[in-house]
Protein backbone atom coordinates (compact mmCIF):
# COMPACT_ATOMS: atom_id res chain seq x y z
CA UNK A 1 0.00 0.00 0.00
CA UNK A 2 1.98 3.14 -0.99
CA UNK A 3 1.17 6.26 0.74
CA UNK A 4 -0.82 4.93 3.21
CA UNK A 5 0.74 3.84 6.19
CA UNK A 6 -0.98 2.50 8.95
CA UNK A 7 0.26 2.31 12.18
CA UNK A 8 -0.80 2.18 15.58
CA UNK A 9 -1.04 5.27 17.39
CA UNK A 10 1.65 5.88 20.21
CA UNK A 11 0.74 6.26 23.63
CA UNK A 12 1.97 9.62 23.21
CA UNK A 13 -0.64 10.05 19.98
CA UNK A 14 -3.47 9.02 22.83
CA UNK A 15 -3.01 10.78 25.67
CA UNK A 16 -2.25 14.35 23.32
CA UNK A 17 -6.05 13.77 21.90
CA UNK A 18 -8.37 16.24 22.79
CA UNK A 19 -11.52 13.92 23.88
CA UNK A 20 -9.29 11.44 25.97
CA UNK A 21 -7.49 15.14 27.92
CA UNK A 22 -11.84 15.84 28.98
CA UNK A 23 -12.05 12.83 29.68
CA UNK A 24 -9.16 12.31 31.68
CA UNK A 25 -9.39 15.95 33.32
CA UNK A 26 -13.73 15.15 33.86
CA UNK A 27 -11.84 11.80 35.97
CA UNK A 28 -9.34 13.62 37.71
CA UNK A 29 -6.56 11.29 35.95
CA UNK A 30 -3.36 13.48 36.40
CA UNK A 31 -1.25 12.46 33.02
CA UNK A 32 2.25 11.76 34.84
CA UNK A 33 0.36 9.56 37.04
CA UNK A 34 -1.19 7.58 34.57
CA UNK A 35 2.43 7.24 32.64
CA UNK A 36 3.96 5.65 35.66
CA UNK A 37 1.40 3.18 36.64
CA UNK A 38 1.83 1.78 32.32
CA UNK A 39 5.45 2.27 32.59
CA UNK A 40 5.04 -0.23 35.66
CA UNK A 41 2.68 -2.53 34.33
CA UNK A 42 4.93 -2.67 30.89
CA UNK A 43 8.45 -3.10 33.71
CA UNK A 44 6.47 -6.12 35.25
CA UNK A 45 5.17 -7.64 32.64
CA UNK A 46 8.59 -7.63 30.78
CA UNK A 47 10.04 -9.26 34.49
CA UNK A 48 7.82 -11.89 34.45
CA UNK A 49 8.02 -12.59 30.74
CA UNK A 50 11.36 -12.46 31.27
CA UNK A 51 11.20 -15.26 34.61
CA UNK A 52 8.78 -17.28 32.11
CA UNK A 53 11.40 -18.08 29.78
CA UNK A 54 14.19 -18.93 32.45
């Protein structure tokens, strides 16, 4: 398919949309917050992927 890339959008892409800042600001989700608690999920998933394959 030229000149039409698809990809999926970045967590970056997500959190910089305009509906999902109301919606996040209407829940009282603080951004930084939210960035830690996926950067820890992603940290122990990756550990225990990681102690899977041991």
């Amino acid at each position: 398919m030229i000149g039409n890339e698809r990809r999926e959008p970045t967590l970056d892409d997500l959190l910089n949309d305009p509906i999902v800042q109301i919606l996040m600001r209407r829940d009282a989700v603080e951004r930084w917050k939210l960035e830690e608690m996926i950067a820890r999920v992603s940290r122990n998933r990756r550990a225990e992927a990681d102690r899977l394959a041991a």
